[in-house]
Structure formats: structure tokens, C-alpha cells
PDB file of N, CA and C in Angstrom:
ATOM      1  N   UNK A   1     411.663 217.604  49.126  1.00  0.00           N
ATOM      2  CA  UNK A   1     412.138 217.735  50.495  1.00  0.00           C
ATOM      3  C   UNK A   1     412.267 219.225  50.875  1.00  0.00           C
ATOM      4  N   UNK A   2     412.769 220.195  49.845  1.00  0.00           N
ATOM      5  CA  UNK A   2     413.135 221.264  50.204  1.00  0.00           C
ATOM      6  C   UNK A   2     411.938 222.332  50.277  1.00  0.00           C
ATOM      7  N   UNK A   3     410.986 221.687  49.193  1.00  0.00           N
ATOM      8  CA  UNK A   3     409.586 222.766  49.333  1.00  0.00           C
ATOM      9  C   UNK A   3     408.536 222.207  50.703  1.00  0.00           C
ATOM     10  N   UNK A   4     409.095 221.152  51.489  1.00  0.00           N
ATOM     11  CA  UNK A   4     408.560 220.655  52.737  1.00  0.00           C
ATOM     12  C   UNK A   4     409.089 221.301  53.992  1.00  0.00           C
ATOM     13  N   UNK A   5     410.683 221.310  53.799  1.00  0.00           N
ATOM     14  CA  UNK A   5     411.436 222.586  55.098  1.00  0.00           C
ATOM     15  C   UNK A   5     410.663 223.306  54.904  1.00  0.00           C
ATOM     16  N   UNK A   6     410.620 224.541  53.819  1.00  0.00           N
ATOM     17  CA  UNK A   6     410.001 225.383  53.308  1.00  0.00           C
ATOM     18  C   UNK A   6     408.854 225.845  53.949  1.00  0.00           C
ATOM     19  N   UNK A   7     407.901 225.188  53.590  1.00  0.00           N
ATOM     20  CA  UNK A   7     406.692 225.182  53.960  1.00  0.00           C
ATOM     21  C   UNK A   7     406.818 225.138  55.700  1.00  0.00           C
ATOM     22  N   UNK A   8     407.003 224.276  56.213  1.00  0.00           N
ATOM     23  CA  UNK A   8     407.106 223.968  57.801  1.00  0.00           C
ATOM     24  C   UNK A   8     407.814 225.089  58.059  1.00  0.00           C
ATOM     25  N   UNK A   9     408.896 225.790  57.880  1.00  0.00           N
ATOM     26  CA  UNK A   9     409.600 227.349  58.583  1.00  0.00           C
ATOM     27  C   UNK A   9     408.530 228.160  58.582  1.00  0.00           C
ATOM     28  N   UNK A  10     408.144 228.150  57.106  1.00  0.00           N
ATOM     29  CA  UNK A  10     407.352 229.551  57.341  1.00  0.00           C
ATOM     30  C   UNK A  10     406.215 229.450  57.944  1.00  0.00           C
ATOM     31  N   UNK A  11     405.376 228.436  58.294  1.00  0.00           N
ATOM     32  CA  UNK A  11     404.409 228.207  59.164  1.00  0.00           C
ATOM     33  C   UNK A  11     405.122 228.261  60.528  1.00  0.00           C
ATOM     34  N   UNK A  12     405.910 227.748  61.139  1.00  0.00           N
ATOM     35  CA  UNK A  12     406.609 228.019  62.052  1.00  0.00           C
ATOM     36  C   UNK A  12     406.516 229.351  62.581  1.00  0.00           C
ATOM     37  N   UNK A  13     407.440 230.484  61.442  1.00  0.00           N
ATOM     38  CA  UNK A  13     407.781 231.385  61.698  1.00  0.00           C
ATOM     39  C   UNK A  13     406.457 232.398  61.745  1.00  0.00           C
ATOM     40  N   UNK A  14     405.476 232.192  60.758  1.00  0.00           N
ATOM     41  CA  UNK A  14     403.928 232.610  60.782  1.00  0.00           C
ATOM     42  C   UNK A  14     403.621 233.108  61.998  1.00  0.00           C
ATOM     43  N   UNK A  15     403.510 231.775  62.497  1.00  0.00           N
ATOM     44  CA  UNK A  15     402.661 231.391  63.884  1.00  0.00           C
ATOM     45  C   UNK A  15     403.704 232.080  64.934  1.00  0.00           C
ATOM     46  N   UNK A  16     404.419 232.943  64.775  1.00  0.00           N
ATOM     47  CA  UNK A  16     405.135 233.449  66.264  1.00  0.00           C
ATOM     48  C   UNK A  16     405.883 232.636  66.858  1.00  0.00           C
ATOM     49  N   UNK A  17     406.185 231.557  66.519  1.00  0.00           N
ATOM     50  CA  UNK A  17     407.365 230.863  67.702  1.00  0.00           C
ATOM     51  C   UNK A  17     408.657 231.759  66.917  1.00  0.00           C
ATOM     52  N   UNK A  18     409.617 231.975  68.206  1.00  0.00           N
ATOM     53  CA  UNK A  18     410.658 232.931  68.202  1.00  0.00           C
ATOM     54  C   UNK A  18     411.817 232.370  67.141  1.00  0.00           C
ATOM     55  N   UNK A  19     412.127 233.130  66.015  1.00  0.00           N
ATOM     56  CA  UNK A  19     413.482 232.636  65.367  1.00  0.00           C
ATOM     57  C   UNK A  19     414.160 232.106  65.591  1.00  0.00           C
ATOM     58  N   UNK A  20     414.971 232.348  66.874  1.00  0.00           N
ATOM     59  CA  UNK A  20     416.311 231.501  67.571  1.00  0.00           C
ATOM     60  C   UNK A  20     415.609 229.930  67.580  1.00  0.00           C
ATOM     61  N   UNK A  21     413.858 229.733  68.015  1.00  0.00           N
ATOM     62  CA  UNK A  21     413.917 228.452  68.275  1.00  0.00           C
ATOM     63  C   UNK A  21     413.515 227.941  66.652  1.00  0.00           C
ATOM     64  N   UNK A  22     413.147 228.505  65.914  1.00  0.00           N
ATOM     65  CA  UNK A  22     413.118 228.039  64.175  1.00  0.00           C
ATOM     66  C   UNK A  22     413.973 227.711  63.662  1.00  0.00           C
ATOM     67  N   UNK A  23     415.401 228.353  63.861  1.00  0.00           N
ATOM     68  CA  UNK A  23     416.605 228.117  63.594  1.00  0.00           C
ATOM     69  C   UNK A  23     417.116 226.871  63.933  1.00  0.00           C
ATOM     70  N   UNK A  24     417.103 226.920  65.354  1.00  0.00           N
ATOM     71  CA  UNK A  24     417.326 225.589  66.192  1.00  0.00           C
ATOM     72  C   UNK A  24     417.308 224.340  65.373  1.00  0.00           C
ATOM     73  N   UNK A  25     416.060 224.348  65.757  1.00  0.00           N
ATOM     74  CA  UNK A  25     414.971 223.133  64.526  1.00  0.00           C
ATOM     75  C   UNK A  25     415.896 222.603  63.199  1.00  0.00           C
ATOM     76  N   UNK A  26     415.862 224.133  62.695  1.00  0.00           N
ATOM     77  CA  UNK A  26     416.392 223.691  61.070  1.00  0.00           C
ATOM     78  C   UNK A  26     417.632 223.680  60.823  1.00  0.00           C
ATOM     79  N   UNK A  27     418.245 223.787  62.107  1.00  0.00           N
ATOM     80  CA  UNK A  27     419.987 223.944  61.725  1.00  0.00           C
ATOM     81  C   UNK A  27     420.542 225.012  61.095  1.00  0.00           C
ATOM     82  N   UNK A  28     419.733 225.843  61.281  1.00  0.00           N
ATOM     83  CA  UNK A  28     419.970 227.809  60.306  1.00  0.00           C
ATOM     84  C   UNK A  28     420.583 228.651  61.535  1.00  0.00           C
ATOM     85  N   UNK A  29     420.699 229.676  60.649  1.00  0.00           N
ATOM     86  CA  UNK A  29     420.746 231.107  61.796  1.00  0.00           C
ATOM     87  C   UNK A  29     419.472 232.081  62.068  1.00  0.00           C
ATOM     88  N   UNK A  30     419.714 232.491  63.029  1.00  0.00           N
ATOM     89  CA  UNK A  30     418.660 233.533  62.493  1.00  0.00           C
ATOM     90  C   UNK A  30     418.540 234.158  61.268  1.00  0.00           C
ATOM     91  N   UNK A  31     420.006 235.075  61.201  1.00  0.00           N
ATOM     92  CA  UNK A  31     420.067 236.212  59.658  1.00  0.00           C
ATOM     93  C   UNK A  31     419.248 235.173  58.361  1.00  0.00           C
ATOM     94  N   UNK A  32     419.892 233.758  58.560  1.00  0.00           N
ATOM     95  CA  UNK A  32     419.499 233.271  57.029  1.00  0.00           C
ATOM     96  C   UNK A  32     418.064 233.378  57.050  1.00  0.00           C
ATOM     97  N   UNK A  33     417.191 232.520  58.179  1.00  0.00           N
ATOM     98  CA  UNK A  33     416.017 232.979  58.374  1.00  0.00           C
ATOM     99  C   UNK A  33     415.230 234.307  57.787  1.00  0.00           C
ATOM    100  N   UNK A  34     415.805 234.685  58.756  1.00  0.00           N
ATOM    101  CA  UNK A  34     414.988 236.496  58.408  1.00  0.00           C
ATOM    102  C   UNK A  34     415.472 236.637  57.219  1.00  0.00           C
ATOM    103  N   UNK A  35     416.235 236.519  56.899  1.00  0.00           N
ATOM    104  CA  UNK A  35     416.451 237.138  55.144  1.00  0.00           C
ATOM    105  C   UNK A  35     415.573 236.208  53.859  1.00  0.00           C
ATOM    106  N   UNK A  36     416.002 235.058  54.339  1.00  0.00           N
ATOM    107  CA  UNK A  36     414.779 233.758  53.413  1.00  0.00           C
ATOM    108  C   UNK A  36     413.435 234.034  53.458  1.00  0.00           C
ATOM    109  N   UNK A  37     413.504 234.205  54.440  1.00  0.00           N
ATOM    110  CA  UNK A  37     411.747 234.504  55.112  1.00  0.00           C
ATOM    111  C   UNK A  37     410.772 235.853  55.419  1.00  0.00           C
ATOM    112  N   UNK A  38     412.465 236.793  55.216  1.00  0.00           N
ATOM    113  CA  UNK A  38     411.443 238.397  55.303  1.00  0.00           C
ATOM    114  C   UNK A  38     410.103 238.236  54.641  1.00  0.00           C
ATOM    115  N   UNK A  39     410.022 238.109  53.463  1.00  0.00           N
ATOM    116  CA  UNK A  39     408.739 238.708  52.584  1.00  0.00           C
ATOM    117  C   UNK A  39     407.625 238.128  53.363  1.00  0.00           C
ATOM    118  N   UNK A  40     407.766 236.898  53.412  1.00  0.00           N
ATOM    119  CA  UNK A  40     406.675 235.924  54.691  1.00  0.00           C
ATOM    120  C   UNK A  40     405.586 236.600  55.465  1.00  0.00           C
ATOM    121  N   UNK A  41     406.631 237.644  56.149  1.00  0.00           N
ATOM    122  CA  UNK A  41     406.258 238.355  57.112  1.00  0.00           C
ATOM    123  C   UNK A  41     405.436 239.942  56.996  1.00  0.00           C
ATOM    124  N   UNK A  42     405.337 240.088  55.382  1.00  0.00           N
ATOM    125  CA  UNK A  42     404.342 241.583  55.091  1.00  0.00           C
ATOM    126  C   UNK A  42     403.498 241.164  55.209  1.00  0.00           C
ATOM    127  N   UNK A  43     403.179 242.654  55.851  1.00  0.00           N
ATOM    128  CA  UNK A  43     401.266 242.650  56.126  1.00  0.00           C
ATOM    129  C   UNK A  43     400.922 242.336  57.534  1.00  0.00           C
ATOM    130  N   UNK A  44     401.769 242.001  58.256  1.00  0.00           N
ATOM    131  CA  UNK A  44     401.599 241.710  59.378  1.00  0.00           C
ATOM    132  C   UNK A  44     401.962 242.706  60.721  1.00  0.00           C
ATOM    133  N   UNK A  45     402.403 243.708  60.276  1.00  0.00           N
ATOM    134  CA  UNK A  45     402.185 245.324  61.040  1.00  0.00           C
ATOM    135  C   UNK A  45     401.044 245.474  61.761  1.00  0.00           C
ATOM    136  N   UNK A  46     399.750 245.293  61.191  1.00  0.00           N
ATOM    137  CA  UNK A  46     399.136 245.869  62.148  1.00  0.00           C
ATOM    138  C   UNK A  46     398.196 244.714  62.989  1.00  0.00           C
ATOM    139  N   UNK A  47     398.808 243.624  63.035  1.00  0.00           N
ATOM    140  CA  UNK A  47     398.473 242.543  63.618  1.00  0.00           C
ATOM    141  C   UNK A  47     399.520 243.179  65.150  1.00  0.00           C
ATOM    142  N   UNK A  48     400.759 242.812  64.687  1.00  0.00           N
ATOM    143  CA  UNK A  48     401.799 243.027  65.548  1.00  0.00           C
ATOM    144  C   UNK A  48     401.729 244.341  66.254  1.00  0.00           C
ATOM    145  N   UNK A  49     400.898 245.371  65.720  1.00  0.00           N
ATOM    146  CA  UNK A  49     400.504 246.835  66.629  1.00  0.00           C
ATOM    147  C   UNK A  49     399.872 246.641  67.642  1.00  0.00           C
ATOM    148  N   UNK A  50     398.754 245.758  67.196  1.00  0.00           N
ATOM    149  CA  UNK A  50     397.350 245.462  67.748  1.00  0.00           C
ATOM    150  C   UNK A  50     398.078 244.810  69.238  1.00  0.00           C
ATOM    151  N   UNK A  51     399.049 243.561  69.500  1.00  0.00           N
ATOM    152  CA  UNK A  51     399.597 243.466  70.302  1.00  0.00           C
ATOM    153  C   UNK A  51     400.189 243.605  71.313  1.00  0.00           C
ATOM    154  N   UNK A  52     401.009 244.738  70.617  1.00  0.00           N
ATOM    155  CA  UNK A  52     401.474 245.976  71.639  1.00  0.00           C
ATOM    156  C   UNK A  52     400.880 246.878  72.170  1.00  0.00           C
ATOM    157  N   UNK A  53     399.915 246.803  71.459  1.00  0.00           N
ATOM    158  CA  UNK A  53     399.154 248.229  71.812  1.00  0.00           C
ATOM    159  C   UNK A  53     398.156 247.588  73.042  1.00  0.00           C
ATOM    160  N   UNK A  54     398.034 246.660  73.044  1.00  0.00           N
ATOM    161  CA  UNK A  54     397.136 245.345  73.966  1.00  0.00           C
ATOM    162  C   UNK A  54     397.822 245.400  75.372  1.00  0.00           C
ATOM    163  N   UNK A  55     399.242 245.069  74.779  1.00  0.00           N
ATOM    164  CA  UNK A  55     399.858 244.861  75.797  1.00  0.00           C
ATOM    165  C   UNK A  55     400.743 246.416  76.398  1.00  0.00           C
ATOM    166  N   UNK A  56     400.249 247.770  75.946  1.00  0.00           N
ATOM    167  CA  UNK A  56     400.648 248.813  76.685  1.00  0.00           C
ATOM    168  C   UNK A  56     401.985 249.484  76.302  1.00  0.00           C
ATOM    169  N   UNK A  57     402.358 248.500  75.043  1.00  0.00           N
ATOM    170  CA  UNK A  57     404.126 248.678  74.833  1.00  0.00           C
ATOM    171  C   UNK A  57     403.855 249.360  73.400  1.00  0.00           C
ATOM    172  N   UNK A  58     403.378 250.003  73.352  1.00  0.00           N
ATOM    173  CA  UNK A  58     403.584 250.768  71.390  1.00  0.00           C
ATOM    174  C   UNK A  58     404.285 251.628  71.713  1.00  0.00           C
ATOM    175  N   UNK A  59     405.615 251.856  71.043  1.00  0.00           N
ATOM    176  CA  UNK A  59     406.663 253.215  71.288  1.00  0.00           C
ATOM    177  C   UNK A  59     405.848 254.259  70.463  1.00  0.00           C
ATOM    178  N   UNK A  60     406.475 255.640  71.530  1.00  0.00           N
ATOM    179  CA  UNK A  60     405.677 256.475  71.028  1.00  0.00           C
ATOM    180  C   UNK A  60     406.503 256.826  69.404  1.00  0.00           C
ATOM    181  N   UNK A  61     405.569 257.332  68.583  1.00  0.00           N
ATOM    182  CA  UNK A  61     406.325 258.000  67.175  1.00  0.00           C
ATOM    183  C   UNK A  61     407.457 258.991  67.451  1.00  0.00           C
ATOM    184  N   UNK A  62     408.133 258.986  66.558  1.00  0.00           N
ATOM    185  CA  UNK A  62     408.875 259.274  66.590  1.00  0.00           C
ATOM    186  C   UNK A  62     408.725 261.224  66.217  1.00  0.00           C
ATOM    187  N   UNK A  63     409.353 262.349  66.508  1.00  0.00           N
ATOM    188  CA  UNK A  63     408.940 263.629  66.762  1.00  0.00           C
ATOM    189  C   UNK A  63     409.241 263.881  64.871  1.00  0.00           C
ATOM    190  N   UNK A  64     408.569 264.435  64.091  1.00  0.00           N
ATOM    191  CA  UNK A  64     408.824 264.703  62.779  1.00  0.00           C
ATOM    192  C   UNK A  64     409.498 266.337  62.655  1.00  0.00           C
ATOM    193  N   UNK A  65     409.545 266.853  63.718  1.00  0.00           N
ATOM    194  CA  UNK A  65     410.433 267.827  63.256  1.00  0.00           C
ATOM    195  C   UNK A  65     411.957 268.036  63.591  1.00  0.00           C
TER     196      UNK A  65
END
């Protein structure tokens, strides 16, 4: 049962539907979420750039000196 939640969050959470409504679903919080599920989510930087950068919103870097 539990490697079936499992599986279904992190596809959930994969696919971009928003935490608050993953949570919902599973009767969690966000924090537990994101903390269960951080690792889930490497590698997916420059997917999520590509996005922003699509959509006009990439903050600029930050000044290194």
C-alpha cells in the first residue's frame, strides 16, 4: 500500500501539479512532502529554467561582488 502512495505522489509531484494540491490528496503537508520528496526533484533545474526563461521571469543573478 505504502510503495503505491509512494509511487502516485511522486508522479504527482513529477508532473507539476502544485504541492498544496498533492498534499490535499494525501492528507500531508506540504513540509512533509517537500522533505519526503526533495531528492525526486534533482535534475530538474534546467527544465524549470527553460520555463522561466520562456515565460520572461528568470531573476537576474545575483551580483558576485
Amino acid at each position: 500500500m505504502y510503495d503505491n502512495q509512494h509511487t502516485r505522489l511522486t508522479t504527482w509531484h513529477l508532473d507539476g501539479i502544485p504541492p498544496a494540491q498533492v498534499t490535499e490528496w494525501a492528507g500531508d503537508s506540504v513540509p512533509v512532502l517537500l522533505a519526503t520528496y526533495a531528492r525526486c526533484v534533482e535534475g530538474q533545474l534546467p527544465d524549470l529554467k527553460k520555463c522561466l526563461e520562456a515565460a520572461g521571469d528568470l531573476p537576474e543573478p545575483a551580483d558576485a561582488s
